[in-house]
Protein backbone atom coordinates (compact mmCIF):
# COMPACT_ATOMS: atom_id res chain seq x y z
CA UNK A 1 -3.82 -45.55 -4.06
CA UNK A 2 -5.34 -42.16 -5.53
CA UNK A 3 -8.12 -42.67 -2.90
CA UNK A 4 -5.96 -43.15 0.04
CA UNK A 5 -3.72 -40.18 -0.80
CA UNK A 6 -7.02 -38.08 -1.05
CA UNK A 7 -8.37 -38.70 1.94
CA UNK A 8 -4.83 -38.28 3.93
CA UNK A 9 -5.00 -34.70 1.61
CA UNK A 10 -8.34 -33.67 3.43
CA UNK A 11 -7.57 -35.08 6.48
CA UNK A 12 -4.17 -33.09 6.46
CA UNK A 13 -6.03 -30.29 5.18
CA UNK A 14 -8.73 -30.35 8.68
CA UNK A 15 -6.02 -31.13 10.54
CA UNK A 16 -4.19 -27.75 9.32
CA UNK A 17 -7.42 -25.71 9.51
CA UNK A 18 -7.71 -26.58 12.72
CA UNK A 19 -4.47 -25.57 14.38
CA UNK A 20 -4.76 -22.01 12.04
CA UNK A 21 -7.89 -21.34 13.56
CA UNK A 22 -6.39 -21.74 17.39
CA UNK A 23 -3.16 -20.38 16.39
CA UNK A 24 -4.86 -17.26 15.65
CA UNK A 25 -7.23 -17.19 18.47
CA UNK A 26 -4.22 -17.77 20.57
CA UNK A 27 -2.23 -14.82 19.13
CA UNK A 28 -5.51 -12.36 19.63
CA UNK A 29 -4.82 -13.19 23.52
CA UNK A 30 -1.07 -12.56 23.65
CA UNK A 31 1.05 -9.79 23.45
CA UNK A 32 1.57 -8.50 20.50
CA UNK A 33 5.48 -8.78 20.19
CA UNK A 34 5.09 -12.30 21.17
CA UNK A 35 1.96 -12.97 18.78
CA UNK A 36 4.52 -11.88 16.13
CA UNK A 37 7.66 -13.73 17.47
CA UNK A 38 5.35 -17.16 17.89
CA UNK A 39 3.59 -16.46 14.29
CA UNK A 40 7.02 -16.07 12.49
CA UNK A 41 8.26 -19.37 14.41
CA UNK A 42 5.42 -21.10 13.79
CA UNK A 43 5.50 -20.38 9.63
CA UNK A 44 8.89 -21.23 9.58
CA UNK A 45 7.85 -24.90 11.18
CA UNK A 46 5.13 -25.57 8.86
CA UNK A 47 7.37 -24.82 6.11
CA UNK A 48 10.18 -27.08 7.05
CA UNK A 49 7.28 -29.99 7.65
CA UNK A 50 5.75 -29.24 4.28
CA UNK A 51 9.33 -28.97 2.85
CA UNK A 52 10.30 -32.56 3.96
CA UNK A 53 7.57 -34.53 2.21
CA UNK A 54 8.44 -36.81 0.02
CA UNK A 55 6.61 -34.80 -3.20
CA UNK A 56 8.53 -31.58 -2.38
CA UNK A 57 11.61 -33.17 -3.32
CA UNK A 58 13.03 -34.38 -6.64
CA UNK A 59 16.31 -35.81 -5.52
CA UNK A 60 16.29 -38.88 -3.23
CA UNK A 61 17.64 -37.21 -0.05
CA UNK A 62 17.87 -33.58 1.78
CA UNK A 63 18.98 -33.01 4.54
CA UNK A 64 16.94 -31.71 7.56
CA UNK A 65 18.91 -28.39 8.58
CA UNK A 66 19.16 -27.63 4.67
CA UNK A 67 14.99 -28.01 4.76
CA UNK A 68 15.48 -25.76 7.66
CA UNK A 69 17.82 -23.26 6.10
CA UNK A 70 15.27 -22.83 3.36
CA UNK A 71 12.56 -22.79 5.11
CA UNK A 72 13.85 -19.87 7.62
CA UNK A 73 15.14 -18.18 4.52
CA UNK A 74 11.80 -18.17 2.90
CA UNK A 75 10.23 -16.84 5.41
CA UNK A 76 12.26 -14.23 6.36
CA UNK A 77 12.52 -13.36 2.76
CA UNK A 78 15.99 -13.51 2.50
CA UNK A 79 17.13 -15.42 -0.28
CA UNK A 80 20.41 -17.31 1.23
CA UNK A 81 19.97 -21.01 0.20
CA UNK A 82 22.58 -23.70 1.34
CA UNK A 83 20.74 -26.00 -1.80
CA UNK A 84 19.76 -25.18 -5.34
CA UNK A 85 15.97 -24.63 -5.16
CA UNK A 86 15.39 -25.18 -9.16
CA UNK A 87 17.93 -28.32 -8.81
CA UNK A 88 16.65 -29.95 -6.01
CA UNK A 89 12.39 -28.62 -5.15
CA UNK A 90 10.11 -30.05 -7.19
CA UNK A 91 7.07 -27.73 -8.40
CA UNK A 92 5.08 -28.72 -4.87
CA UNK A 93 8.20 -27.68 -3.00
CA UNK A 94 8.95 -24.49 -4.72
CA UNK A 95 5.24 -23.44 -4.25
CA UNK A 96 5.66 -23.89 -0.51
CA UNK A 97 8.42 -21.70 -0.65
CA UNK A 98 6.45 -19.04 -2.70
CA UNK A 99 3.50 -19.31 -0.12
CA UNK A 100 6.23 -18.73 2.65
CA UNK A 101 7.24 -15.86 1.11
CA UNK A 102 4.04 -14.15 0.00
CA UNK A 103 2.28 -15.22 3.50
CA UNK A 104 5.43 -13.39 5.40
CA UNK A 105 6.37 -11.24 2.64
CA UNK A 106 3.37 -9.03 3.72
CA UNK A 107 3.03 -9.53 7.14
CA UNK A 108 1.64 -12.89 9.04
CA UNK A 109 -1.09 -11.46 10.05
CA UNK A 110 -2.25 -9.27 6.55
CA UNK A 111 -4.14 -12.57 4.83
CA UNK A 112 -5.99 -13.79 8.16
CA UNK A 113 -7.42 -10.36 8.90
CA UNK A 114 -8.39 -10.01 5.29
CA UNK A 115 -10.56 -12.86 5.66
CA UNK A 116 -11.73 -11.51 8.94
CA UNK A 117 -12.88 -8.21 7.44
CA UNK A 118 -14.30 -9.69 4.52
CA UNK A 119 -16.98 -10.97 7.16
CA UNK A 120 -17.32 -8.58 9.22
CA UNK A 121 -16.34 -4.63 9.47
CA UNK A 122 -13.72 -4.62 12.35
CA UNK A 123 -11.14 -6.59 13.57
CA UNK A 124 -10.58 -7.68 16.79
CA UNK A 125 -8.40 -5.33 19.43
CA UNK A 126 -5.59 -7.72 19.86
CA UNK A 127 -5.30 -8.28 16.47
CA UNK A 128 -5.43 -5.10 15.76
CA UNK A 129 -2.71 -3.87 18.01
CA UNK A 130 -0.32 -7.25 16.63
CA UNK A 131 -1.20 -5.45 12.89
CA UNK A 132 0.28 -2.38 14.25
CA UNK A 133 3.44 -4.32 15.40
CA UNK A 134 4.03 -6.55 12.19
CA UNK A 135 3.88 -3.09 10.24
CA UNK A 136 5.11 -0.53 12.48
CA UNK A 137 2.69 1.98 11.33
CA UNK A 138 1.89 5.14 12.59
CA UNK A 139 -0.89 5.35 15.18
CA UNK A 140 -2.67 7.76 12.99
CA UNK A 141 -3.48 4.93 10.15
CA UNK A 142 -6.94 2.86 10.36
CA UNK A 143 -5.42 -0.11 10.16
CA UNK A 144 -8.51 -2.06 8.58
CA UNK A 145 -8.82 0.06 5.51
CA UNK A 146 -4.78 -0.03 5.45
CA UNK A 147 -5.02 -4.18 5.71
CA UNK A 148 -7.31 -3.89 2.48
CA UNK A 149 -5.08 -1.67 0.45
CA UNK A 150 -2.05 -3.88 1.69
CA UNK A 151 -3.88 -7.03 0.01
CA UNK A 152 -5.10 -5.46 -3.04
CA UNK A 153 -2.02 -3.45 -3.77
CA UNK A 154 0.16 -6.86 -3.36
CA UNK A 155 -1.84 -8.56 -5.98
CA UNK A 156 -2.20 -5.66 -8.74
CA UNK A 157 2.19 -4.87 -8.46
CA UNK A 158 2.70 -8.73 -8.42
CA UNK A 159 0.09 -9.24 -11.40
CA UNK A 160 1.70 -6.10 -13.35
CA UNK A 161 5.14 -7.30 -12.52
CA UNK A 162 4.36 -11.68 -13.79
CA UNK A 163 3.28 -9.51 -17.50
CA UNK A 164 6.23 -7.19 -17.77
CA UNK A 165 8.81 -9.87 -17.06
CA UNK A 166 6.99 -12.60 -18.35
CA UNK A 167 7.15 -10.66 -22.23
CA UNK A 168 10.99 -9.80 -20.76
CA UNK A 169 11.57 -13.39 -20.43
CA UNK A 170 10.41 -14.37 -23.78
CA UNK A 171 12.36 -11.97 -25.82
CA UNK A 172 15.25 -13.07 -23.59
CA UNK A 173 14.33 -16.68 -24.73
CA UNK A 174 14.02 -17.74 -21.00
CA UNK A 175 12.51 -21.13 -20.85
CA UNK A 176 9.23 -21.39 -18.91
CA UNK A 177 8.69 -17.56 -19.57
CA UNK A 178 5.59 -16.73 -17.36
CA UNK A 179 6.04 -19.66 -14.50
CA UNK A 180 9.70 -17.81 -14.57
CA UNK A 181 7.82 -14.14 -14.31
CA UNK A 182 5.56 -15.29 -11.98
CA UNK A 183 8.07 -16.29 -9.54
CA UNK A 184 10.21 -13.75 -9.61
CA UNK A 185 7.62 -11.08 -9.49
CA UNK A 186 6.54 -12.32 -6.22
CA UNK A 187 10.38 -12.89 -4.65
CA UNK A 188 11.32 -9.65 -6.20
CA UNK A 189 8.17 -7.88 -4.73
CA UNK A 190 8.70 -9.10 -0.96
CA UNK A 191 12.61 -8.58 -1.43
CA UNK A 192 13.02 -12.37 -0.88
CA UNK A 193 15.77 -12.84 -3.54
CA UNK A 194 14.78 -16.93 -4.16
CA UNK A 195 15.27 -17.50 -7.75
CA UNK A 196 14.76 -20.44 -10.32
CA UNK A 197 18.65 -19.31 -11.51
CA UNK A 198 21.55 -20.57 -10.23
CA UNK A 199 23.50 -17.74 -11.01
CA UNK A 200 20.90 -15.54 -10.28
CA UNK A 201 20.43 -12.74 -12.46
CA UNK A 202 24.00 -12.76 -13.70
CA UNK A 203 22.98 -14.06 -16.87
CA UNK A 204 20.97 -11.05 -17.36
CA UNK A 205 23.91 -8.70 -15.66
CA UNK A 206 23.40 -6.24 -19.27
CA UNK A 207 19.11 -6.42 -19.76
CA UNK A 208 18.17 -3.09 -19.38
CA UNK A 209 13.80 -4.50 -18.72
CA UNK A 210 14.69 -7.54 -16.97
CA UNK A 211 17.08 -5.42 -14.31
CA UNK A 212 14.40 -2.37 -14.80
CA UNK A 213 11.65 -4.40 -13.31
CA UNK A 214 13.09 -6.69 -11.23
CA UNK A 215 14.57 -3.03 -9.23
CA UNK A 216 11.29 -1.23 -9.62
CA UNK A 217 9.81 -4.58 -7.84
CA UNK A 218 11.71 -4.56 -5.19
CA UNK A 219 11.89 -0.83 -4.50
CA UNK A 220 8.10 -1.30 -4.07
CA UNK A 221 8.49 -3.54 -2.10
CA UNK A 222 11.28 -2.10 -0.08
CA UNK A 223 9.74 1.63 0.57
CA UNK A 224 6.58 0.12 1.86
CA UNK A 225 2.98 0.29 2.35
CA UNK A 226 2.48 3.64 4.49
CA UNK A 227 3.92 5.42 1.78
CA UNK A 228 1.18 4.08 -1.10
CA UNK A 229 -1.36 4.23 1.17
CA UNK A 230 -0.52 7.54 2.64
CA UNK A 231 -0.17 9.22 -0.85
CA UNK A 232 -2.93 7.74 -1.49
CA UNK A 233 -5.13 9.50 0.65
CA UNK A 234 -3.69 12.52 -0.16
CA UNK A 235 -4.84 11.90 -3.45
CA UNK A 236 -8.15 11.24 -2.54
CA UNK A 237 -8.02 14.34 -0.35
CA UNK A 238 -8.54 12.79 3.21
CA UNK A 239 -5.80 14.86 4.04
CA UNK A 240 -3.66 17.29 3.15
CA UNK A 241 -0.16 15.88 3.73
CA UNK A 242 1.82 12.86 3.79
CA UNK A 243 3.33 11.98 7.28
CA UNK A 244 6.99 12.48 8.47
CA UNK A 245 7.29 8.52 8.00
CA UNK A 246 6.74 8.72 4.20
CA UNK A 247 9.36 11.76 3.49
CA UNK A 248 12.21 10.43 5.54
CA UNK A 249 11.54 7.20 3.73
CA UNK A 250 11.58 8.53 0.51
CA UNK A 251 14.20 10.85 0.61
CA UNK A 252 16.70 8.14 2.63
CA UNK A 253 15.72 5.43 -0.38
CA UNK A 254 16.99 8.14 -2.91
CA UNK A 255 20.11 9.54 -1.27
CA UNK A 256 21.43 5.82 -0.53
CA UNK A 257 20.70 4.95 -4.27
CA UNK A 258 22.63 7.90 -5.36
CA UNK A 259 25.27 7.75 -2.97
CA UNK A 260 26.09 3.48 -3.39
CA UNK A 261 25.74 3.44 -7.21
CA UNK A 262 27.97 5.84 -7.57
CA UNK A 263 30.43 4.74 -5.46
CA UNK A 264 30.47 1.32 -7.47
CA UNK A 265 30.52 3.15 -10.33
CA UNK A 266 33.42 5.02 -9.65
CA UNK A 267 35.73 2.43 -7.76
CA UNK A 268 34.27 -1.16 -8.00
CA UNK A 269 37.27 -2.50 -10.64
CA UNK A 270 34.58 -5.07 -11.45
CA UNK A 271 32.52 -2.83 -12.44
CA UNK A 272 34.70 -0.18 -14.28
CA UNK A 273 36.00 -2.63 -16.61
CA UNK A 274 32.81 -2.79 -18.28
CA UNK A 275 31.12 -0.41 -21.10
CA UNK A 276 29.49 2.81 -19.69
CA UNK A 277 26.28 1.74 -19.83
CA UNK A 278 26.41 -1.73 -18.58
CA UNK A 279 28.79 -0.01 -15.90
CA UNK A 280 25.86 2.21 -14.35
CA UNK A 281 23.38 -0.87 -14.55
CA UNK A 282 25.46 -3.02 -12.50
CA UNK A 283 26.27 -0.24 -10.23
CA UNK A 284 22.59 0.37 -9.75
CA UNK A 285 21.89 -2.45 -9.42
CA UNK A 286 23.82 -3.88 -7.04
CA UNK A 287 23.63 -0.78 -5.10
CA UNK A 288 19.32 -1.31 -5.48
CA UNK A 289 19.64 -5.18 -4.42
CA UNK A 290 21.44 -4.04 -1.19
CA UNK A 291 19.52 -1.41 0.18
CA UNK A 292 15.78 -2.79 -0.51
CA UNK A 293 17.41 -6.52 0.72
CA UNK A 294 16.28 -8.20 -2.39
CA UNK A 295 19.56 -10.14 -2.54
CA UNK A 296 19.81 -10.88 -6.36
CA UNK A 297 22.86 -10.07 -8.36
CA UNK A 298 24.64 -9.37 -11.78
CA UNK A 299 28.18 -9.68 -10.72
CA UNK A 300 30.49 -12.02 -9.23
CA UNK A 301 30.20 -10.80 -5.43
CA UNK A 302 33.32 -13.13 -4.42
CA UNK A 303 35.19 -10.59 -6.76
CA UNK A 304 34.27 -7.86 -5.26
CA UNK A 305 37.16 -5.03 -3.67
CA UNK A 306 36.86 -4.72 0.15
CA UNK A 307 35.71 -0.77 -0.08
CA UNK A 308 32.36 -2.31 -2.31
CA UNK A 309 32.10 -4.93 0.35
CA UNK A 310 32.34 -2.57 3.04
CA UNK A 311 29.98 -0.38 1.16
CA UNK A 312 27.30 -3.06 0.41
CA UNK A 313 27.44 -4.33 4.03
CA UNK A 314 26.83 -0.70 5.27
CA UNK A 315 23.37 -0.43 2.88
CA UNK A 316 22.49 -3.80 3.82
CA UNK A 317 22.70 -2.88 7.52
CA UNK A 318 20.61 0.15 6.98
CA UNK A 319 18.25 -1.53 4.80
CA UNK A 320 14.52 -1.07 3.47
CA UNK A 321 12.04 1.01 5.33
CA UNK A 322 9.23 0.09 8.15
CA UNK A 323 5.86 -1.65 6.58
CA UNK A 324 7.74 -2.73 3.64
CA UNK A 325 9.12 -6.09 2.61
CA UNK A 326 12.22 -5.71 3.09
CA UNK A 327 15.05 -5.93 6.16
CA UNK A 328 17.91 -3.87 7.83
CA UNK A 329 17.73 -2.05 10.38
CA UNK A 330 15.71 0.30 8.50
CA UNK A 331 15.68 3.60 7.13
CA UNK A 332 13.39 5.49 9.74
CA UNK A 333 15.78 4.32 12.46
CA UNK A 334 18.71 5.06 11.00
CA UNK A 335 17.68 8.65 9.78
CA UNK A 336 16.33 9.51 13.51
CA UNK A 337 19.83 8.46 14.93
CA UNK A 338 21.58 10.44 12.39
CA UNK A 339 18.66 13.41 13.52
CA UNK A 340 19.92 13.22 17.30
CA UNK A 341 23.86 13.79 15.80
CA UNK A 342 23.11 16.49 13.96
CA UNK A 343 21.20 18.26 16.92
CA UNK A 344 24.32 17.28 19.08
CA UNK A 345 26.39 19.16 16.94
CA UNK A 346 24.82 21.82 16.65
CA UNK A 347 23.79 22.20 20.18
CA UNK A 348 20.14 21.55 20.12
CA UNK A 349 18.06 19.59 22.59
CA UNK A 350 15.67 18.41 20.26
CA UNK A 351 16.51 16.00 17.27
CA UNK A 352 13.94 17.31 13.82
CA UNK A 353 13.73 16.49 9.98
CA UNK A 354 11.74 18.90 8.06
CA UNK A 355 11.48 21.32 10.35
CA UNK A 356 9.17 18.47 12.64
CA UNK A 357 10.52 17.27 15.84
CA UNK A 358 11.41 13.64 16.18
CA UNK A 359 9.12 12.47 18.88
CA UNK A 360 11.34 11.10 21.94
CA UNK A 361 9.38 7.70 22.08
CA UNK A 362 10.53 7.02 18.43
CA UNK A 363 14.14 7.93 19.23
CA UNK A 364 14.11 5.94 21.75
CA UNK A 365 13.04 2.61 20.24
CA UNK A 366 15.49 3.21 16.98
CA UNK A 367 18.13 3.41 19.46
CA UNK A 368 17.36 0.71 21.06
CA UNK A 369 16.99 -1.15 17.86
CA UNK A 370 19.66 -0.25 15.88
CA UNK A 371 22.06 -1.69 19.24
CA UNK A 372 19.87 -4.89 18.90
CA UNK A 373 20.60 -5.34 15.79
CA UNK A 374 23.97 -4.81 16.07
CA UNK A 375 24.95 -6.21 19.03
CA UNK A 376 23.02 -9.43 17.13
CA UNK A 377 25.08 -9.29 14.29
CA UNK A 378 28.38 -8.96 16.49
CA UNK A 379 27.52 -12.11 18.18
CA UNK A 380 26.50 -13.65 14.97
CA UNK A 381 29.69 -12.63 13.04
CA UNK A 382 31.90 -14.32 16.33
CA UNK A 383 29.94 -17.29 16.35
CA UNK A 384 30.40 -17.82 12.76
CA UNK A 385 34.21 -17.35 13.02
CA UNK A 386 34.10 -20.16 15.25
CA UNK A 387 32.60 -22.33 13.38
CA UNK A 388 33.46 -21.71 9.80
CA UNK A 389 37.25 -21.21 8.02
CA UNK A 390 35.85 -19.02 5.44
CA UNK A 391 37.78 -15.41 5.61
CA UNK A 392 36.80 -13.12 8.47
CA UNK A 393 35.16 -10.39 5.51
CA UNK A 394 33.21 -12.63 4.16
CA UNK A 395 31.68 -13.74 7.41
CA UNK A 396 31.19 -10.51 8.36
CA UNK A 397 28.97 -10.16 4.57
CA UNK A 398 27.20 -13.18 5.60
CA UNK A 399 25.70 -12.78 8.85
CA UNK A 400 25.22 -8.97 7.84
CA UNK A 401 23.18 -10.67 4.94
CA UNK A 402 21.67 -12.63 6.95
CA UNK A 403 19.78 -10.74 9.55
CA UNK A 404 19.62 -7.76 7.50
CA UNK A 405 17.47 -10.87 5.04
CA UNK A 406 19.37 -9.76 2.01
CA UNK A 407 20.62 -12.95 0.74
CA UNK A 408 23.52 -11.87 -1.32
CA UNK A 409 26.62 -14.36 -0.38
CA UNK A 410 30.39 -14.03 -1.39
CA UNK A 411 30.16 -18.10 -1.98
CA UNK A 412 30.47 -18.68 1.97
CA UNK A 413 26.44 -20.36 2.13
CA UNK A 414 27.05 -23.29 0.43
CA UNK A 415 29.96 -24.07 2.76
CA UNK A 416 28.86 -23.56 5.74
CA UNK A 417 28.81 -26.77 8.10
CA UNK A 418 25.89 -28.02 9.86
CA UNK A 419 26.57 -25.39 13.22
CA UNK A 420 26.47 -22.81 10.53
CA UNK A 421 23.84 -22.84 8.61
CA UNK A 422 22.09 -23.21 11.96
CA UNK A 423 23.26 -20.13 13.36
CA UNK A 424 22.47 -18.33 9.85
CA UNK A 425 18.58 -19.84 10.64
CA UNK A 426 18.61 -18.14 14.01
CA UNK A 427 19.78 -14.69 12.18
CA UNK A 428 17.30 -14.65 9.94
CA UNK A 429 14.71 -15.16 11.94
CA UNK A 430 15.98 -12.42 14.34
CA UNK A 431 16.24 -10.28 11.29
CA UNK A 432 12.43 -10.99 9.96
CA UNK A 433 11.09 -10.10 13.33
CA UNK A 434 13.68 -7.80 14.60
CA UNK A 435 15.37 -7.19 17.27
CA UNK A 436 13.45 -4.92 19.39
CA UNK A 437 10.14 -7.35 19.05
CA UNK A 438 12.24 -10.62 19.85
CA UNK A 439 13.81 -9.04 22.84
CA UNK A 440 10.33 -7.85 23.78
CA UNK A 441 8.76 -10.84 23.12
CA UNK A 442 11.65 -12.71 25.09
CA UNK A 443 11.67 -10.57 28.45
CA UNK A 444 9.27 -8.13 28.59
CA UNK A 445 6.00 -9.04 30.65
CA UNK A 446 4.09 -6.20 29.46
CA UNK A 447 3.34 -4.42 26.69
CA UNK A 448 3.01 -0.68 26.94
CA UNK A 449 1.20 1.25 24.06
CA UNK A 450 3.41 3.87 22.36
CA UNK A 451 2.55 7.13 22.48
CA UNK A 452 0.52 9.09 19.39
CA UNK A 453 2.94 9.61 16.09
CA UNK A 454 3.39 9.75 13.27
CA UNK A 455 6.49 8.65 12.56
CA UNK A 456 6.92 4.62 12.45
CA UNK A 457 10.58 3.53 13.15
């Protein structure tokens, strides 16, 4: 029997090799908003195959959309789950979804071109411009020495991150300490919010290190890879400042930290009830989970006053920041929008931050997807109500959770009927690629290059 299953293993295996190696030659010939949209898909296929196996299961039945749901959520890094992972994955399954989440976590395409430039210096153009598109950098980065520091800068955070929580974990007295660590590093790294707790974190709600590095993981994850790698070369002196990208990102991550914590910490009566300094944690926290899309928590969300789910759903919306791990309609986007205001106001024809004008190109597309998004998450929230007889608020929290990939849920996931949680799949998928590169991958026939910035949005 042994023998039989090992050849099927290496037979699979070929089999597998074989359609990555046309997949990718196939998405070096396409466009590169549809290489992404069709890569994306194509994970979240694979994952809902491999997810269906017998040996990925340790409970005699699941059903096919909840394979789905987990699947989609996985690789979108988002976190929802209709099913207990811990409860209902065996170790095979839950390794699936780790791959799913480290594979998209860091871009589709990041791993495969790794390989590629191991063997050679240069990658090829198509899949050079798709790089550009998964990451939305700036066309002033080289992309293949950014690919390199995206790969080994994933692996010495993640590393770090496994030995800080796995000692947090043992003098928590956390069963499994370092399998524990190691998962969480990696789903609190990519923002993915999948976690080996039911609860979540809310165990943990007053840990100063466990809620320390679980937020300094995700912020890492959430500000993004043009910022390390940008400093970076500053650093090394290759040149002699950081790009309008990396300060608006910065900046916007610490203002909306500020700004949500405190309003938690002032009027969340959740959250006031508590001693001061377990107070500020959870408002950090929570405030943290929101805005870099992680998706874990510390506190009952279901209890949660309608001003601290109006003001979670508004960070959530805005989200992490472009070559990052996280979702939202990001920070770049939003900041240029709130750019063109301010020069409406006062009269100006030109939108700046910093005293550097906003190139029109890049206005342009975070208009365009910011109303995306929305106009997604409008037709998401009504199609929901439909389907669903949980409160309209909480729908509204769900599919905002959803395509922003979040994954925090006032208790409506595990509810939602069959039509739901397929609608919820379609969401966050929209929200993983976003909105802009779906539509373009959708209806535009071609593909015009952007012009020179270096601003990503």
């Amino acid at each position: 029997m042994s023998a039989v299953r090992l050849r099927l293993f290496k037979r699979g295996r070929l089999i597998l090799s074989r359609l990555l190696r046309r997949f990718l030659f196939f998405t070096g010939r396409v466009d590169p908003a549809r290489a992404v949209f069709l890569g994306y898909l194509s994970y979240v296929l694979v994952g809902w195959a491999l997810l269906s196996l017998p040996i990925a299961r340790t409970v005699d039945h699941i059903a096919p959309i909840d394979n789905l749901f987990i699947a989609a959520s996985a690789m979108s890094t988002t976190g929802l789950v209709s099913i207990s992972v811990s409860d209902n994955y065996s170790l095979f399954g839950q390794l699936v979804i780790l791959a799913l989440i480290q594979i998209c976590g860091v871009g589709f395409m990041t791993f495969g071109s790794f390989i590629i430039l191991s063997r050679r210096p240069d990658l090829p153009p198509a899949r050079t411009e798709v790089t550009h598109a998964v990451f939305s950098l700036p066309r002033s980065f080289d992309v293949f020495r950014f690919i390199r520091g995206v790969v080994l800068f994933t692996v010495v955070i993640e590393s770090v991150g496994t030995l800080l929580l796995c000692w947090a974990f043992t003098a928590a007295g956390t069963p499994r300490p370092f399998y524990t660590a190691f998962f969480h590093s990696i789903s609190a790294f990519c923002t993915a919010g999948f976690s080996t707790f039911n609860d979540s974190f809310s165990a943990f709600s007053g840990n100063f290190w466990i809620n320390g590095i679980i937020a300094l993981l995700s912020y890492l994850g959430a500000i993004g890879f043009i910022v390390f790698i940008d400093y970076w070369r500053r650093f090394r002196g290759e040149t002699t400042q950081v790009t309008l990208t990396s300060r608006i990102i910065l900046g916007a991550t610490v203002w909306m930290t500020i700004i949500g914590t405190s309003l938690l910490f002032l009027a969340e009566p959740t959250i006031t009830a508590r001693p001061p300094v377990d107070r500020l944690l959870a408002a950090f926290f929570q405030c943290m989970t929101a805005m870099t899309t992680v998706g874990f928590n510390t506190i009952d969300l279901g209890a949660l006053s309608k001003g601290s789910v109006l003001v979670l759903t508004l960070l959530m919306i805005i989200g992490a920041s472009p070559s990052g791990t996280g979702g939202g309609v990001k920070s770049t986007s939003f900041t240029a929008i709130l750019g063109v205001v301010r020069s409406a106001l006062r009269g100006e024809q030109k939108a700046s931050f910093s005293g550097k004008v906003i190139p029109f190109e890049r206005i342009w597309q975070a208009i365009a997807n910011t109303t995306l998004y929305l106009i997604l998450l409008t037709v998401g929230v009504y199609l929901l109500d439909l389907t669903e007889t949980a409160p309209f608020d909480k729908i509204i929290f769900e599919a905002a959770s959803a395509i922003g990939t979040v994954g925090l849920s006032m208790g409506v996931t595990g509810t939602l009927t069959d039509l739901g949680k397929f609608i919820v799949v379609l969401l966050m998928i929209g929200g993983r690629i976003g909105p802009l590169t779906v539509g373009m991958a959708l209806f535009v026939r071609k593909h015009e290059e952007p012009a020179d910035s270096d601003l990503a949005v």
